[in-house]
Protein backbone atom coordinates (compact mmCIF):
# COMPACT_ATOMS: atom_id res chain seq x y z
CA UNK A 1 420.21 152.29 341.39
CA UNK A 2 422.77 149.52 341.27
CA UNK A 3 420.44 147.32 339.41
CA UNK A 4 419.74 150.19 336.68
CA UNK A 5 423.20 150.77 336.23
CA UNK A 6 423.67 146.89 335.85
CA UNK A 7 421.30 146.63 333.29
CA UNK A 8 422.49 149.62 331.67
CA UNK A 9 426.03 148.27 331.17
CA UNK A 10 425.34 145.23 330.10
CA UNK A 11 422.97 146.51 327.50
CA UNK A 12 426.25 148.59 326.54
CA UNK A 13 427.92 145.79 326.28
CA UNK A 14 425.87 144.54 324.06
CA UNK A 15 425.54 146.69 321.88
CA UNK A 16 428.24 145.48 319.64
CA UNK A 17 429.30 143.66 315.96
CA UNK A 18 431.96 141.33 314.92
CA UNK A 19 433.79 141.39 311.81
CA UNK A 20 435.36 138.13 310.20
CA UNK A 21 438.42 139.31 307.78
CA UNK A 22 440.78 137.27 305.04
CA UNK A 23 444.05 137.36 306.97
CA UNK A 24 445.80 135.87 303.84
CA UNK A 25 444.23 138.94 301.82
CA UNK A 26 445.90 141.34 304.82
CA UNK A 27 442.84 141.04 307.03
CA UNK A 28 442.82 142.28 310.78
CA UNK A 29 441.36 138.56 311.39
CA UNK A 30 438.37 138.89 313.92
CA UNK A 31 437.79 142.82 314.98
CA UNK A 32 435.14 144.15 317.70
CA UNK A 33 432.98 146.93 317.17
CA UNK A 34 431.00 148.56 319.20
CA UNK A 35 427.52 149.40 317.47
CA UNK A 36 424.95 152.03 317.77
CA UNK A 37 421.18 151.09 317.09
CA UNK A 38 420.02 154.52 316.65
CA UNK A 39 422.53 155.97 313.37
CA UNK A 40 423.63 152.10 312.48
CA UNK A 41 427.30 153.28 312.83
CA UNK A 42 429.93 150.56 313.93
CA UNK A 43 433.33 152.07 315.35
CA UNK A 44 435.93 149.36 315.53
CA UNK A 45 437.24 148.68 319.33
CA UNK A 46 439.55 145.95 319.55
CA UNK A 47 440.31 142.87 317.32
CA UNK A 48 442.17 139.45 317.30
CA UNK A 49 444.46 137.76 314.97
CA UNK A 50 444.47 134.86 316.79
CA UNK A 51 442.76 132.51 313.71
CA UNK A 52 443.76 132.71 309.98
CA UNK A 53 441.46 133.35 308.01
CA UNK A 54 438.27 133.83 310.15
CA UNK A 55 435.99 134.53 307.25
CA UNK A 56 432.30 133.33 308.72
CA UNK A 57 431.33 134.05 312.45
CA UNK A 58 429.14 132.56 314.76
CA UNK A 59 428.16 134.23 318.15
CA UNK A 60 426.48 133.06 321.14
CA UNK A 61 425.86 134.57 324.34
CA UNK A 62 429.68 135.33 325.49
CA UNK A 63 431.06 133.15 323.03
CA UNK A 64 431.93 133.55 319.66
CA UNK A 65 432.98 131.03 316.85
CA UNK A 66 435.04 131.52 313.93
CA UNK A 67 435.89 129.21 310.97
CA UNK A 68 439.12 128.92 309.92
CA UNK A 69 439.24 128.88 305.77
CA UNK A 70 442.06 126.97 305.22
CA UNK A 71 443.29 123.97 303.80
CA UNK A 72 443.56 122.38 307.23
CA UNK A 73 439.80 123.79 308.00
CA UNK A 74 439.72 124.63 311.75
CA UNK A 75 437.11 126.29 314.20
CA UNK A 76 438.07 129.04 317.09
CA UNK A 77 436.38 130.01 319.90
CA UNK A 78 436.58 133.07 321.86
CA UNK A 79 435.77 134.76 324.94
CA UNK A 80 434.25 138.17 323.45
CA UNK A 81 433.23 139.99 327.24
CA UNK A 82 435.94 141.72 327.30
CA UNK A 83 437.56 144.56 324.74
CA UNK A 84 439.13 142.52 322.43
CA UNK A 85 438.08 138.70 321.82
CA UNK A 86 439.87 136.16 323.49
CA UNK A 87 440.84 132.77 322.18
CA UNK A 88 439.79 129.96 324.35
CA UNK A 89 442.31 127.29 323.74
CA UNK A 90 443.75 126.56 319.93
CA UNK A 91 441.23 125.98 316.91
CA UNK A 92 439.88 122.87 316.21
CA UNK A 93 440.64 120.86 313.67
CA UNK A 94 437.06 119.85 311.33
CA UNK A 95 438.39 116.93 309.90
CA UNK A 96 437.93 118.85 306.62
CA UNK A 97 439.34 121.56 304.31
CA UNK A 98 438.05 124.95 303.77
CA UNK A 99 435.34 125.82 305.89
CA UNK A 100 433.19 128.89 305.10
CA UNK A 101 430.00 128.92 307.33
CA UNK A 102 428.91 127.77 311.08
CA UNK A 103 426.47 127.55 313.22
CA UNK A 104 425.66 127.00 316.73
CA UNK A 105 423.31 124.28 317.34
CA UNK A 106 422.79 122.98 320.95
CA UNK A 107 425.54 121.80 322.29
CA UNK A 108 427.63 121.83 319.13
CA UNK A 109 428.89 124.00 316.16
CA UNK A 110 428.52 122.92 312.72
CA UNK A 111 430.98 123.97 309.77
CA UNK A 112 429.84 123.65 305.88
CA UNK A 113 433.19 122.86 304.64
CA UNK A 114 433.39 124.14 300.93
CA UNK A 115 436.48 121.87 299.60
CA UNK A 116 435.76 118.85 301.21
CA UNK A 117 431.84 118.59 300.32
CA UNK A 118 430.80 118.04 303.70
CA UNK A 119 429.49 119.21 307.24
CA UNK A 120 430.94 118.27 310.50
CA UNK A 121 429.94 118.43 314.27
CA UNK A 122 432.06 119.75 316.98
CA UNK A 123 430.98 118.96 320.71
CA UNK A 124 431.18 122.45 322.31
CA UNK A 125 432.23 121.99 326.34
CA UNK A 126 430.75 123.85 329.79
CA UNK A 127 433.19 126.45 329.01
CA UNK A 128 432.70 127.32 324.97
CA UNK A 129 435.68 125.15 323.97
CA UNK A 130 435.28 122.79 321.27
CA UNK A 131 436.09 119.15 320.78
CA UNK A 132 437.05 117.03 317.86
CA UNK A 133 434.36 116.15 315.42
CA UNK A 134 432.02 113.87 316.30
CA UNK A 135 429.43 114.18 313.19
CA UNK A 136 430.79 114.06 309.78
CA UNK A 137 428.37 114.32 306.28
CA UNK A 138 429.72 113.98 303.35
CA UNK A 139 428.01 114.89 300.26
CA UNK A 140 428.08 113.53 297.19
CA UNK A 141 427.23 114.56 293.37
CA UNK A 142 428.51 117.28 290.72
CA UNK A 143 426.91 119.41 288.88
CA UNK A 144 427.33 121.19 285.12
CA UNK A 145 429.54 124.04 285.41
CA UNK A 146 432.57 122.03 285.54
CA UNK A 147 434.96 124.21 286.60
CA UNK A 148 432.98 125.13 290.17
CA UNK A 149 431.03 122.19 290.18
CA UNK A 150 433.69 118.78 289.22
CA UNK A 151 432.31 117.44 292.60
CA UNK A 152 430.62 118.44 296.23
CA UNK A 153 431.10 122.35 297.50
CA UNK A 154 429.49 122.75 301.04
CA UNK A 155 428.74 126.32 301.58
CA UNK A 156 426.20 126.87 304.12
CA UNK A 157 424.85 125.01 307.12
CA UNK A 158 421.56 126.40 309.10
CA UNK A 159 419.29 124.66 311.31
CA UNK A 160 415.44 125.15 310.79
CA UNK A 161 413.45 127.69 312.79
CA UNK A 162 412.18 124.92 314.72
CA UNK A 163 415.65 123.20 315.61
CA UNK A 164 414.54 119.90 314.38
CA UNK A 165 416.65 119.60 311.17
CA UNK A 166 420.21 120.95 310.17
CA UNK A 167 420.22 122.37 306.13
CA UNK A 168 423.05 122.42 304.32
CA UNK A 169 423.03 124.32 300.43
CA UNK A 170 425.88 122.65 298.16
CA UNK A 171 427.26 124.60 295.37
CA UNK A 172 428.80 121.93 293.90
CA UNK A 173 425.90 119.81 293.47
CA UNK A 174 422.80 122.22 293.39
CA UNK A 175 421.15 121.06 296.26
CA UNK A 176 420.36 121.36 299.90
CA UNK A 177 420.96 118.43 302.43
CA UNK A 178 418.62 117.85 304.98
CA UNK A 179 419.33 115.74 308.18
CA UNK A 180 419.27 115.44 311.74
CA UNK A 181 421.73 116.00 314.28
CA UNK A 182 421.90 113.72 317.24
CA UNK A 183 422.12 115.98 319.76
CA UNK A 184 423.75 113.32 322.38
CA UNK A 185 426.48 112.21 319.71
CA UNK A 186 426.93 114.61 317.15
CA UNK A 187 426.11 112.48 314.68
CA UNK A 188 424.23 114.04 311.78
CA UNK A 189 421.30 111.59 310.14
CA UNK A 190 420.47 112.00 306.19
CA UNK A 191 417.42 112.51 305.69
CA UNK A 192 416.64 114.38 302.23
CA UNK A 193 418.64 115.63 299.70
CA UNK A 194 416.09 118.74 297.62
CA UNK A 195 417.64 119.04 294.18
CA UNK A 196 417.53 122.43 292.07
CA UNK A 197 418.26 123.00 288.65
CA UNK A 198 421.62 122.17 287.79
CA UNK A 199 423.82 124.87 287.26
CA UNK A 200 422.64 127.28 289.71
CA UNK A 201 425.07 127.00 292.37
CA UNK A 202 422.90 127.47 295.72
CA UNK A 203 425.23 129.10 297.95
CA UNK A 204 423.17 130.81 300.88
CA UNK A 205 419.33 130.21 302.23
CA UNK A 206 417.56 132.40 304.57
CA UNK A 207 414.20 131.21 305.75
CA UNK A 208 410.70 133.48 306.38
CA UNK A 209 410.19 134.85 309.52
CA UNK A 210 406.77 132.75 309.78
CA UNK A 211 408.81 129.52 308.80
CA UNK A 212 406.95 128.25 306.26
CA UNK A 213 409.39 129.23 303.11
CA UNK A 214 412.83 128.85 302.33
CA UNK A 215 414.97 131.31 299.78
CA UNK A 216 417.50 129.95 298.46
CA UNK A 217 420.62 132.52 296.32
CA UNK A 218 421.99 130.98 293.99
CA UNK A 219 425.49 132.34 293.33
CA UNK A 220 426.75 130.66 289.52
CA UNK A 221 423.63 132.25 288.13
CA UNK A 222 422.11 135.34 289.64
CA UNK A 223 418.74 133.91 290.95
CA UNK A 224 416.75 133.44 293.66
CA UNK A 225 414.82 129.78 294.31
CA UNK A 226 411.68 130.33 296.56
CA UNK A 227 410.76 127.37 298.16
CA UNK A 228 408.17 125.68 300.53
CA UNK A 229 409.25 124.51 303.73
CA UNK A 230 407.45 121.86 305.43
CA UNK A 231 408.98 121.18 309.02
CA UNK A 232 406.90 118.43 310.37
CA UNK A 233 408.11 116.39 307.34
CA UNK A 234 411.45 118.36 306.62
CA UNK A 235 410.78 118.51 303.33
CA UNK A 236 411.91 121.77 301.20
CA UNK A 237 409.61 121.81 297.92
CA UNK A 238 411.20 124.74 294.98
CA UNK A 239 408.45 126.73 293.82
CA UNK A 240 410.13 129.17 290.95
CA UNK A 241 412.90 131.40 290.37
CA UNK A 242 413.63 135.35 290.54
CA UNK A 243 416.40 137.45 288.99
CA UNK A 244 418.20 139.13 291.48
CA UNK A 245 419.84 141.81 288.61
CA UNK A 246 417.73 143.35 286.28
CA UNK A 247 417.19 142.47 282.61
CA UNK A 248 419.90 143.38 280.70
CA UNK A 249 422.83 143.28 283.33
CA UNK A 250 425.96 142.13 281.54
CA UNK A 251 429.63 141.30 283.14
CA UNK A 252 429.63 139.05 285.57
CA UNK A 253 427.09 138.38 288.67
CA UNK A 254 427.48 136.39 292.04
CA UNK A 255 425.42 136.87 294.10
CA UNK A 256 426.72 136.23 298.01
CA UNK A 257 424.03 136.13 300.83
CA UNK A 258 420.17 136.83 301.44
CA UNK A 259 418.49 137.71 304.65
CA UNK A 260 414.44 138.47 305.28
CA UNK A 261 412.74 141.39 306.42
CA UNK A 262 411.40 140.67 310.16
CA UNK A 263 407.89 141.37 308.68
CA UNK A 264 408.35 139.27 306.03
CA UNK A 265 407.66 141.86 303.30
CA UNK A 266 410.96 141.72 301.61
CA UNK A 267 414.38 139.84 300.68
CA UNK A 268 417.72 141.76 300.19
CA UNK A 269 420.69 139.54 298.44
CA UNK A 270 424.17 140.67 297.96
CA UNK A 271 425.69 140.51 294.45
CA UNK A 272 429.11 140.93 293.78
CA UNK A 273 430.56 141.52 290.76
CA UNK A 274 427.54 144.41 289.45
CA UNK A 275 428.58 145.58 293.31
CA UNK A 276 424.94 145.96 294.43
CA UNK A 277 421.98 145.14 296.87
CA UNK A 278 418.93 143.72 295.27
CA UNK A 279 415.63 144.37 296.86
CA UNK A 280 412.71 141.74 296.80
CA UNK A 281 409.03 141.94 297.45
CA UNK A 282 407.57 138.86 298.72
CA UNK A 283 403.46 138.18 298.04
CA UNK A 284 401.85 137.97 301.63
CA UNK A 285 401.96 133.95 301.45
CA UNK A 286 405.55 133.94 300.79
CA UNK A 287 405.56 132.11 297.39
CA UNK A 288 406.54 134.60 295.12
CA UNK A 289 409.31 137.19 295.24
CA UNK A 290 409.75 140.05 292.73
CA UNK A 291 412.62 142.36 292.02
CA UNK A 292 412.04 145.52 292.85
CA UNK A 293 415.08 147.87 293.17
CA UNK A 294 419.09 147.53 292.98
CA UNK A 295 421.37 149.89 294.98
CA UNK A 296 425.38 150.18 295.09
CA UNK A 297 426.31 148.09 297.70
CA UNK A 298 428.50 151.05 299.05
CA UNK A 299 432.13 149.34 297.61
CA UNK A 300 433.58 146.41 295.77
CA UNK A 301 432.83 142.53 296.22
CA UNK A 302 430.14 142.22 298.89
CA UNK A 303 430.85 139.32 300.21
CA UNK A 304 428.58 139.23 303.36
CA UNK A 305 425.23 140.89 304.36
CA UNK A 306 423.46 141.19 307.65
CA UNK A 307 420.44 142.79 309.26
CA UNK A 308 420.94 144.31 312.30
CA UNK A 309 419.20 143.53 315.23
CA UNK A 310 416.51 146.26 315.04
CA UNK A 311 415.93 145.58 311.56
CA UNK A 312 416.11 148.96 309.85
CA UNK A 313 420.43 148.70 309.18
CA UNK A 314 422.13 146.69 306.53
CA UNK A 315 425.60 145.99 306.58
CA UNK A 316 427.50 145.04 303.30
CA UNK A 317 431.34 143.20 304.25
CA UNK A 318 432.96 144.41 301.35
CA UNK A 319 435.45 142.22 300.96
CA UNK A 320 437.75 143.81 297.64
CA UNK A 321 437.49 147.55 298.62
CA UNK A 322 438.09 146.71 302.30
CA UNK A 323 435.00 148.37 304.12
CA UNK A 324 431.97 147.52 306.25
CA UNK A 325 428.90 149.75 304.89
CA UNK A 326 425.48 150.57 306.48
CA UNK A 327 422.62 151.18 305.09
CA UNK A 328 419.15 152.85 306.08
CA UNK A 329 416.38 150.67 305.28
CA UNK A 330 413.31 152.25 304.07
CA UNK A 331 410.20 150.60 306.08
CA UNK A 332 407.69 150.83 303.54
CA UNK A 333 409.87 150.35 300.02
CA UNK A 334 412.43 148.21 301.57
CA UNK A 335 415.56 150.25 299.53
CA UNK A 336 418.33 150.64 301.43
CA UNK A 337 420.12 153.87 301.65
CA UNK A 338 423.69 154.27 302.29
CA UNK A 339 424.43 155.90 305.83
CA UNK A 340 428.07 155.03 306.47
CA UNK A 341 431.10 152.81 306.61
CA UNK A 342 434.11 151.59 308.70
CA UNK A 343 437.15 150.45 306.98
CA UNK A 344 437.90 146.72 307.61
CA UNK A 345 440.57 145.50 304.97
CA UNK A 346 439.00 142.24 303.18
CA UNK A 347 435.85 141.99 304.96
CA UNK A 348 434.29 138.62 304.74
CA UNK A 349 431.28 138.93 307.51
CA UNK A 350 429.37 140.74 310.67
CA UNK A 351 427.63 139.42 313.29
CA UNK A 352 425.66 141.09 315.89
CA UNK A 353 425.42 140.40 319.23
């Protein structure tokens, strides 16, 4: 019996979300909610404002990371088995300004830092705490659109399914990075640069389930890049381009983040600005995606979009009308259908964990 109840706990325990927030845009900073697979519905539980401006999250295990998006770019981590998240220690300085994405990789967190043009590598310690960077990329180039794209805009940083090679998409120079992280030093090894058509502003990739494709949102024009991925050679090959609004949208379009179906079958993207969810049909090899259906994304500004760990919830961080929505995803169309929402004032992410 004790072992049941155990088990039962800490599957209660687990059964939770994290929400990054603007604090300069009056933001909680970092809340905790506690998440139920069956309805999708999140109820907030506890929160810290420990970090400014904790817009992209990162959790692992016990242990959560948060960017800092500030001028002085910083990364915090925090103890999350209690309530409310704890900070371990102060953030960490990146070496860089304005970091908007992380990941975990190993035995160190990478940031995409969006001002600086460039990725950096933070040794993470027995205990979760992080040291001073030990990697540092920077990227180089510019792109068309002058006034986003005057020189390098790191936005996203990813490693591969296979945990060989680290990606990072650049807005400012329509490409994605490719290199290798040292796993001993931190120290991250160029080793391809993929260029797409200038003027897109990549933002955001998700990869296919079976790891053979890459989709790439683009966020200065509202399309999708498929794309090959080949990771014994870590080589990501563009194949063609999808709308992600219909024919005929006008006003303005930027699109935000794109995550995969488990099965592969479909793509949803986030587009602010129309204020929707786009829903894309991928062919059965992955090379083609097609717009199929648009749906209010439940607010204003979605800035984030995530999957939940079962697969049939979407969650939209709106950041402009303040609000976490879920959505019902249909198994057979892929359309999302709006089941709730949880106010969360200037929204910027949710993580599952």
């Amino acid at each position: 019996m004790g072992d049941t109840q155990t088990g039962q706990a800490g599957a209660q325990r687990r059964a939770r979300a994290f929400i990054g927030s603007f604090t300069s845009a009056g933001g909680p900073g970092v809340l905790t909610a506690a998440w139920d697979a069956d309805s999708g519905a999140l109820h907030v539980t506890g929160g810290s404002d420990a970090v400014a401006d904790p817009s992209f999250l990162a959790l692992d295990g016990d242990l959560l990371y948060a960017v800092s998006e500030t001028d002085r770019g910083a990364v915090a981590a925090f103890d999350v088995t209690g309530p409310a998240p704890r900070p371990l220690g102060p953030p960490a300085p990146v070496e860089a300004s304005g970091p908007t994405h992380l990941a975990v990789v190993g035995g160190h967190v990478l940031t995409a830092n969006y001002t600086s043009g460039s990725v950096s590598a933070l040794p993470r310690g027995a205990d979760g705490t992080l040291g001073a960077p030990t990697g540092l990329l920077r990227h180089e180039g510019s792109g068309p659109v002058t006034e986003r794209q005057a020189g390098p805009h790191a936005h996203q940083v990813l490693p591969d399914p296979g945990g060989r090679w680290v990606l990072a998409v650049d807005l400012g120079t329509d490409s994605v990075t490719i290199s290798a992280l040292d796993p001993a030093t931190g120290a991250l090894r160029p080793h391809g640069v993929t260029a797409l058509r200038p003027g897109t502003g990549p933002r955001h990739l998700v990869f296919h389930p079976a790891g053979t494709h890459a989709y790439v949102l683009n966020e200065l024009e509202p399309t999708l890049t498929v794309c090959r991925w080949d990771p014994a050679d870590g080589v990501l090959t563009p194949l063609g381009e999808t709308p992600v609004v219909p024919d005929g949208t006008t006003g303005p379009a930027y699109p935000s983040e794109v995550v995969a179906a488990p099965d592969g079958r479909f793509l949803w993207a986030a587009v602010r600005g129309t204020d929707t969810l786009a829903v894309l049909a991928l062919d059965p090899s992955g090379d083609t995606a097609r717009l199929v259906a648009t749906v209010p994304c439940g607010g204003l500004w979605p800035r984030d979009l995530t999957l939940a760990p079962s697969g049939r919830h979407l969650y939209a961080a709106n950041e402009r009308s303040g609000d976490v929505t879920w959505f019902t995803v249909d198994p057979e169309k892929g359309v999302p259908e709006r089941a709730g929402s949880v106010p969360a004032p200037a929204a910027s992410c949710v993580v599952f964990g």
